[in-house]
Protein backbone atom coordinates (compact mmCIF):
# COMPACT_ATOMS: atom_id res chain seq x y z
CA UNK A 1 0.00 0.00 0.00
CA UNK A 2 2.52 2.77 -0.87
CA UNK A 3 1.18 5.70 -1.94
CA UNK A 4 -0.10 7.50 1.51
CA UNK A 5 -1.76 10.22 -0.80
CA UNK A 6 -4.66 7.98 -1.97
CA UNK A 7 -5.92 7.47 1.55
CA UNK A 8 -8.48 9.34 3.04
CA UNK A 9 -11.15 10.15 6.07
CA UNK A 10 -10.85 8.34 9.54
CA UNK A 11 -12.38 4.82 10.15
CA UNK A 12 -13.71 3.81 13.83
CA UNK A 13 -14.29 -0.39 14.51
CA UNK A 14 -17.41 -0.56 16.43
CA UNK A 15 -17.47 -3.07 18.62
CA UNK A 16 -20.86 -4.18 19.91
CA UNK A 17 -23.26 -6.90 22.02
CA UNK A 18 -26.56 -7.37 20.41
CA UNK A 19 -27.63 -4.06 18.65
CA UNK A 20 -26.54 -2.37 21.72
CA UNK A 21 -22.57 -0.45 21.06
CA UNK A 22 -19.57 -0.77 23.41
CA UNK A 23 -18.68 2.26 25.40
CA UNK A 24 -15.02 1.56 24.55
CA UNK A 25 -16.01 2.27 20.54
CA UNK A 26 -18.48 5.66 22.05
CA UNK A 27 -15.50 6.94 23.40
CA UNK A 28 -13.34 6.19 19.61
CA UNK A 29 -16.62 8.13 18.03
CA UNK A 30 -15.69 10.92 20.41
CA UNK A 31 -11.84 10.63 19.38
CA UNK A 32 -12.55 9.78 15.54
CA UNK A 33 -14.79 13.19 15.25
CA UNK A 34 -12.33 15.33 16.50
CA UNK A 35 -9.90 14.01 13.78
CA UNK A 36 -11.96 13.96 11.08
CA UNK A 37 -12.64 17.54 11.87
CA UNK A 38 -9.05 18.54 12.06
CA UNK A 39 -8.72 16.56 9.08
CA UNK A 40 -11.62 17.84 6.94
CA UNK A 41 -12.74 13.91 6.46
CA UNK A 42 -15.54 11.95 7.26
CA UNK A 43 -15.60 9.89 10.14
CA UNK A 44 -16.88 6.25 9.42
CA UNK A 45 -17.62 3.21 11.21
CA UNK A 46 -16.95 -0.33 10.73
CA UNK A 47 -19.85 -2.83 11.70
CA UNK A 48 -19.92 -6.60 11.46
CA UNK A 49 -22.61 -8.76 12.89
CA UNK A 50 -26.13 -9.83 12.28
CA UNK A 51 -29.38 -7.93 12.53
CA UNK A 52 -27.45 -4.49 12.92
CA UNK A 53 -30.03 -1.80 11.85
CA UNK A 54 -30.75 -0.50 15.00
CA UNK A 55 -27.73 -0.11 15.90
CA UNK A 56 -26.57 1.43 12.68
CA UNK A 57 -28.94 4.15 13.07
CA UNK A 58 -27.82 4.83 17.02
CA UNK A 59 -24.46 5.43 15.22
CA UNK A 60 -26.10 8.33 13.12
CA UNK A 61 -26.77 10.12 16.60
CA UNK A 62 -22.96 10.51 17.36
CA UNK A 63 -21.49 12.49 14.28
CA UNK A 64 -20.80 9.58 11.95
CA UNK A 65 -21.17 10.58 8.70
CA UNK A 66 -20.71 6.72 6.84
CA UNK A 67 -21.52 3.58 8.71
CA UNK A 68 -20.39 0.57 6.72
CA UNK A 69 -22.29 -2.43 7.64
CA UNK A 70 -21.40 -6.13 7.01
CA UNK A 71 -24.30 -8.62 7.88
CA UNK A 72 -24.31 -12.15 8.09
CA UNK A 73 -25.67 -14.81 10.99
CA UNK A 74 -22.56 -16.17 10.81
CA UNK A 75 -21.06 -12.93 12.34
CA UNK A 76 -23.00 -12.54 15.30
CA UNK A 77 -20.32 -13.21 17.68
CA UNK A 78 -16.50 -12.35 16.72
CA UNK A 79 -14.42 -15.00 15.34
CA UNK A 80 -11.19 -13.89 14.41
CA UNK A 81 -10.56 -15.35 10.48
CA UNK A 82 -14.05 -13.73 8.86
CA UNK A 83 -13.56 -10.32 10.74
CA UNK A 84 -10.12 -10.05 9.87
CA UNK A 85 -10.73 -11.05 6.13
CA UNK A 86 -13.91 -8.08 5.52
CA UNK A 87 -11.72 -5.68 7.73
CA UNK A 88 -8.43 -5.90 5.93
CA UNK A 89 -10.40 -6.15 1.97
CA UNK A 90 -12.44 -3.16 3.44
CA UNK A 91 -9.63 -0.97 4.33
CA UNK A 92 -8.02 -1.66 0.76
CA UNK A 93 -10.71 -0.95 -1.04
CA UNK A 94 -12.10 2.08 0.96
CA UNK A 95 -8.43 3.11 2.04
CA UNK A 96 -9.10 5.47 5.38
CA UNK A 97 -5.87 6.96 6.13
CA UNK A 98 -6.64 6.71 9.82
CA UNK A 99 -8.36 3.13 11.19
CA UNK A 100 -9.14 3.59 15.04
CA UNK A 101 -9.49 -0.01 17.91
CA UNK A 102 -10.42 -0.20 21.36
CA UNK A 103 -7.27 -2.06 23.72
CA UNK A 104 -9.71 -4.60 24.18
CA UNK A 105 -9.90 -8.31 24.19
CA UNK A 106 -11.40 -7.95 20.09
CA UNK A 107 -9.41 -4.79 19.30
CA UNK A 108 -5.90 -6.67 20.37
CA UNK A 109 -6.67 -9.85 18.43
CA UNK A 110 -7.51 -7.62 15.40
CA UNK A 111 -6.02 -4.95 15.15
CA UNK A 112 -2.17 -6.47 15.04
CA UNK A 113 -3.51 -9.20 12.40
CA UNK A 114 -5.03 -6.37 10.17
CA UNK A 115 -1.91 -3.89 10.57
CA UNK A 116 0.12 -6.77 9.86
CA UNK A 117 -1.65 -7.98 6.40
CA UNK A 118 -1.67 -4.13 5.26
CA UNK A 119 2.09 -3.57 5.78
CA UNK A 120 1.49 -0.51 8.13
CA UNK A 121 2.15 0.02 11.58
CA UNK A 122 -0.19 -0.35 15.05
CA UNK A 123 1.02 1.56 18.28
CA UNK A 124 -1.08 -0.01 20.81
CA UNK A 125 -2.43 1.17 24.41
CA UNK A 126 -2.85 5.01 23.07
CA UNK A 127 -3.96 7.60 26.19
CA UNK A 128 -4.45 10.99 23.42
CA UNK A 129 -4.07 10.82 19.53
CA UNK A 130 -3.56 14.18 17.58
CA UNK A 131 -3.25 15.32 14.22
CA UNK A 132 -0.01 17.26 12.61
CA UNK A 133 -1.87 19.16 9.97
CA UNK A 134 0.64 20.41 8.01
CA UNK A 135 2.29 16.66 7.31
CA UNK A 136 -1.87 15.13 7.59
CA UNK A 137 0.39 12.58 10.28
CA UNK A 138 -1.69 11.08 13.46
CA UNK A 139 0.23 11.69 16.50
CA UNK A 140 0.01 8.63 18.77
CA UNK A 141 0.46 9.11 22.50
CA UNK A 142 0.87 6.43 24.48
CA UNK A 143 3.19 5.48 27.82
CA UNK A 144 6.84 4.22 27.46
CA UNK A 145 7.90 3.95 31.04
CA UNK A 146 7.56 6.86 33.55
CA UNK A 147 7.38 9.01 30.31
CA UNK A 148 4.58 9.96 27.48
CA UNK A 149 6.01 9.08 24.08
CA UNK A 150 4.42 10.50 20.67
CA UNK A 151 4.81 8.07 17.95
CA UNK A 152 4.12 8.49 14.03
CA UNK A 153 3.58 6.11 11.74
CA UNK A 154 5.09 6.96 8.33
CA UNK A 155 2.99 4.71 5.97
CA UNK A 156 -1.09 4.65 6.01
CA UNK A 157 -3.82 3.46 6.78
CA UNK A 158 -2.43 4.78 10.59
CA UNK A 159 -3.85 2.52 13.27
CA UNK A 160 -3.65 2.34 16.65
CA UNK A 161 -5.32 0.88 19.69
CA UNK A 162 -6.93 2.97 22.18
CA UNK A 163 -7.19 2.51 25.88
CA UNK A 164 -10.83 2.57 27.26
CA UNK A 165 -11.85 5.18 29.71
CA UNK A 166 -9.36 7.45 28.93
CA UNK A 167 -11.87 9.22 26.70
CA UNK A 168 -15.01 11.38 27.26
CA UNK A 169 -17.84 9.70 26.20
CA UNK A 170 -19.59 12.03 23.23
CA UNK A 171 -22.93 13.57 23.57
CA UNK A 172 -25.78 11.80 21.76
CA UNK A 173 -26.96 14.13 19.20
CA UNK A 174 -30.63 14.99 19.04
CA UNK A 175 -30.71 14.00 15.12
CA UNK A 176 -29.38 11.35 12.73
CA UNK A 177 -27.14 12.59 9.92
CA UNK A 178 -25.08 10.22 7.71
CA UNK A 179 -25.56 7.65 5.52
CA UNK A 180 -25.50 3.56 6.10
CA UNK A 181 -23.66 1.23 3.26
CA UNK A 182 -24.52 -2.36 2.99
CA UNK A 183 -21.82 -4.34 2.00
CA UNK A 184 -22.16 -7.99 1.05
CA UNK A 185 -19.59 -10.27 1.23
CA UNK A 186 -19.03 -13.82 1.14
CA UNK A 187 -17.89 -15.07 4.44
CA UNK A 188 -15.34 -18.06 5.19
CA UNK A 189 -15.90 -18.73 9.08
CA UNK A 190 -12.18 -20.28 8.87
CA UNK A 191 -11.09 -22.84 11.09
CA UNK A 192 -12.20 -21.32 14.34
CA UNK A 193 -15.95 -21.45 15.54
CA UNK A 194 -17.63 -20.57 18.74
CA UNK A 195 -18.39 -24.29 20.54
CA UNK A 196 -20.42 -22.42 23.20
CA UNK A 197 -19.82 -19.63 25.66
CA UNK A 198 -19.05 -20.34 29.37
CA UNK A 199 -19.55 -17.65 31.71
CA UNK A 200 -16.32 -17.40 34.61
CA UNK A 201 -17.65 -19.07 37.97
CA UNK A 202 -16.49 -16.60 40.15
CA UNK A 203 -16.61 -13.28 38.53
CA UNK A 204 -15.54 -9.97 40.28
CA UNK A 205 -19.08 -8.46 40.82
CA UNK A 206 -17.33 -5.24 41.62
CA UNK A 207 -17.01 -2.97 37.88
CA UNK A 208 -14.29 -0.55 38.87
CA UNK A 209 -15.03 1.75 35.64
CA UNK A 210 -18.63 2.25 36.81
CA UNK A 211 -17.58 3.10 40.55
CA UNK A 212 -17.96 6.91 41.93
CA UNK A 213 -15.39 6.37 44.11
CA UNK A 214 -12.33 4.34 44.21
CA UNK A 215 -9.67 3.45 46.89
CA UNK A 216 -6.77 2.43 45.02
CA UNK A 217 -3.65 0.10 46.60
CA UNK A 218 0.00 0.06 46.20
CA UNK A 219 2.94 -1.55 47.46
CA UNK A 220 2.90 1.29 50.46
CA UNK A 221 -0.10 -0.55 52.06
CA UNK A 222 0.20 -3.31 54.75
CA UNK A 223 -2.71 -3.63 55.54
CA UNK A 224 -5.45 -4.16 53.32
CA UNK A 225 -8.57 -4.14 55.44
CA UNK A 226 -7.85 -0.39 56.44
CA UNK A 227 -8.02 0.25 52.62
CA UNK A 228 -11.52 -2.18 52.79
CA UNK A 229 -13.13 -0.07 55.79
CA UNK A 230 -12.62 2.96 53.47
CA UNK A 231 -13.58 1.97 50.89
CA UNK A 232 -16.80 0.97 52.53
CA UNK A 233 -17.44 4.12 54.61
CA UNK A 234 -16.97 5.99 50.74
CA UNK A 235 -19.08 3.08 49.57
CA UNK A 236 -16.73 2.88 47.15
CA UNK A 237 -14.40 -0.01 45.38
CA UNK A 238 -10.91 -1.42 45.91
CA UNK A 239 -8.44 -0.44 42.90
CA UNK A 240 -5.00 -1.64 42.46
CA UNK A 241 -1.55 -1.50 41.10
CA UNK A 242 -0.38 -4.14 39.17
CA UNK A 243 1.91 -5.17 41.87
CA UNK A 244 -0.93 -6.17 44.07
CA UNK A 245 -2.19 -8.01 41.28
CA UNK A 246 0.75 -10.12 40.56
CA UNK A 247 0.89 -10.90 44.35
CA UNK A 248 -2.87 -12.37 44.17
CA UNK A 249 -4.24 -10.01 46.82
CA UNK A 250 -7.02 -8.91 44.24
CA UNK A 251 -8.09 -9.81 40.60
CA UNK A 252 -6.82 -8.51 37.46
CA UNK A 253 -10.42 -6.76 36.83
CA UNK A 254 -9.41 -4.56 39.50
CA UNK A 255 -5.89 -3.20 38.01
CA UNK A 256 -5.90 0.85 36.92
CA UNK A 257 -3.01 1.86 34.77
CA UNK A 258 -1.85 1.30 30.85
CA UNK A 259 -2.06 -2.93 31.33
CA UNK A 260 -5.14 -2.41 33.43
CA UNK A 261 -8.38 -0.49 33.77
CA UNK A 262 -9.00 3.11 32.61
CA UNK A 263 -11.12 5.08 35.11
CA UNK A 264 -12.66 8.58 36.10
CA UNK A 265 -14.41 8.48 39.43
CA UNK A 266 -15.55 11.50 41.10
CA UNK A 267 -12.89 10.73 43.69
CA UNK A 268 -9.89 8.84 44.18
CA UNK A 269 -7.57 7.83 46.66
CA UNK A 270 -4.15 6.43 46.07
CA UNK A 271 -3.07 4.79 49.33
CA UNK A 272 1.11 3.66 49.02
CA UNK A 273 1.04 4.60 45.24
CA UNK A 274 4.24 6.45 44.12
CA UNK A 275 2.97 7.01 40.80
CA UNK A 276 4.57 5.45 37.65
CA UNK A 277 3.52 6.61 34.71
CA UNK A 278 1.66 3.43 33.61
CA UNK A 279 -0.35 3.63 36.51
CA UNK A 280 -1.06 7.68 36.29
CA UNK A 281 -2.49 6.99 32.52
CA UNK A 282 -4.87 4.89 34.73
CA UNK A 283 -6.80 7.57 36.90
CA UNK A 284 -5.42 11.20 35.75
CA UNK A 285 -8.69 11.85 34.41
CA UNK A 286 -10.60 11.11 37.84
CA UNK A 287 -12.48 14.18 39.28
CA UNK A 288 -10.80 14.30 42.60
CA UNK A 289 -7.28 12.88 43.33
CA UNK A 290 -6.06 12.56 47.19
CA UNK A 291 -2.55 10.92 47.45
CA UNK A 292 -1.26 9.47 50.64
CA UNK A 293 2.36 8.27 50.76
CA UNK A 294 5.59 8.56 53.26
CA UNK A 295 7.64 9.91 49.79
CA UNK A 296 7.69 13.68 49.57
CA UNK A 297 8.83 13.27 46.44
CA UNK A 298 6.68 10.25 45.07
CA UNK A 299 5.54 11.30 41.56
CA UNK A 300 1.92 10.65 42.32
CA UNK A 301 1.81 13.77 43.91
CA UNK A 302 2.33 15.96 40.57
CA UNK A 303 -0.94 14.62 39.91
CA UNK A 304 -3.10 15.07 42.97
CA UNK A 305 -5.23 17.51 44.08
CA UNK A 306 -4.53 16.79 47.57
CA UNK A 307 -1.21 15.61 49.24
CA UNK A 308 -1.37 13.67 52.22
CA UNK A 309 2.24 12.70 53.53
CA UNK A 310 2.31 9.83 56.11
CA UNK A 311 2.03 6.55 56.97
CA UNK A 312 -1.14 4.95 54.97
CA UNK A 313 -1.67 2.59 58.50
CA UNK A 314 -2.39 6.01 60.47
CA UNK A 315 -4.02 8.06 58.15
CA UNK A 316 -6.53 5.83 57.02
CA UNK A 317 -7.64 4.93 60.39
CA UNK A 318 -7.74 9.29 61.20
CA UNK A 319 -9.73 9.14 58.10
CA UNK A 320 -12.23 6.82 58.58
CA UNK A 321 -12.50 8.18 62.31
CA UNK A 322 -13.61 11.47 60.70
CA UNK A 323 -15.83 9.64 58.39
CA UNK A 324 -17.80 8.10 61.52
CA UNK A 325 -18.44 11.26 63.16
């Protein structure tokens, strides 16, 4: 694919359950508009399922102004060899010079399988994407270490994975504009079907994304059933580094940062956390940020609204002391 001036207008992968669409892809909508914008492009979407009409008009309501629609019974639930065939012939017949995935189970399994049958490039686990005008070049932001790094790719389409809940979800607007495009194809399920689908015995009831307010853990706290009582006089949920993941003291659904969970309570507290910067792309975007760590110095800090320096094992217990009052 070599010649970068024959692509044009910014693609968004929707992904979906039912006719119903995944917040991860409402929050690429919000991204994808912006771009297009800056861009002077349309913003399209990329839909493959069964039965998606509804759901194809709800996409009207958010700015898009093409929704390309692939329908087939056989698509209902992702498989990986069908969606990556339409995706990839798609995206070389269209040829969007900008193709945007959620960091998601789907998105990961795509996206690299796509990027890799186009010849282009996929930075993965974005935070902020932005557009050099001048060159027409996407501007991928995304951690590297205790540092932000902006990456370009040189050839297009440019695609990139983005990081749920690091995005404001966009308004739903009060009319439908855009158009819908049926596509037919025909459709090789490949060697991989769906046998049946097991839900986990013991799932983590708690959502941390949804949660107002979130007590997060790091490698500072002792004692985790100060960081419980908390949590529970907030009535809020236990977060966690990934650190206190690895160690088994609570599940992976629970782990904020670049590997982990996006989130944007109204308030949250980071209890032992010094702050690296793949946990900070994690919860920077929360309303309220209190800190509490012995480090003066601990990065986390730069970041909070409110410093508290001390011992998490005594402040938490003056805390929740105040709370019962």
């Amino acid at each position: 694919m070599e010649n970068n001036n024959q692509y044009r207008g910014v693609w968004v992968f929707v992904e979906h359950k039912g006719s119903q669409i995944e917040k991860c892809s409402l929050e690429l909508l919000s991204l994808g508009r912006n771009l297009a914008s800056e861009l002077q492009v349309d913003l399209s979407t990329l839909v493959i399922g069964n039965l998606m009409g509804r759901l194809s008009e709800e996409l009207m309501y958010y700015g898009v102004d093409v929704v390309y629609v692939v329908e087939n019974p056989v698509l209902e639930r992702y498989t990986t060899s069908p969606y990556h065939k339409i995706t990839c012939d798609l995206i070389k017949e269209y040829r969007p010079e900008i193709v945007l995935f959620s960091s998601t189970p789907i998105g990961m399994d795509l996206a690299p399988r796509v990027a890799c049958e186009l010849k282009t490039g996929l930075v993965a686990h974005c935070v902020d994407l932005k557009i050099d005008k001048g060159k027409r070049q996407l501007l991928q932001i995304c951690p590297y270490g205790d540092y932000m790094a902006t990456m370009i790719t040189t050839v297009k389409p440019q695609m990139v994975t983005v990081q749920p809940g690091v995005t404001p979800l966009p308004p739903r607007g009060e009319f439908k504009q855009g158009q819908t495009v049926q596509i037919e194809r025909e459709i090789d399920i490949g060697n991989i079907k769906i046998i049946e689908v097991v839900k986990p015995e013991k799932a983590d009831m708690g959502k941390i994304e949804e949660s107002d307010v979130i007590i997060a853990i790091g490698r500072g706290v002792k004692n985790m059933s100060l960081a419980e009582k908390l949590a529970e006089c907030l009535g809020g949920i236990l977060g966690a580094t990934q650190p206190i993941v690895d160690a088994g003291l609570l599940p992976e659904s629970r782990m904020i940062g670049q590997t982990g969970k996006a989130v944007r309570p109204k308030v949250y507290i980071a209890c032992g956390i010094s702050g690296a910067g793949q946990h900070i792309v994690g919860m920077k975007n929360s309303g309220l940020i209190v800190a509490i760590n012995t480090d003066e110095k601990a990065p986390i800090f730069k970041v909070a609204d409110y410093g508290i320096i001390g011992d998490v094992s005594k402040v938490i217990p003056a805390l929740i002391a105040a709370l019962n009052r």
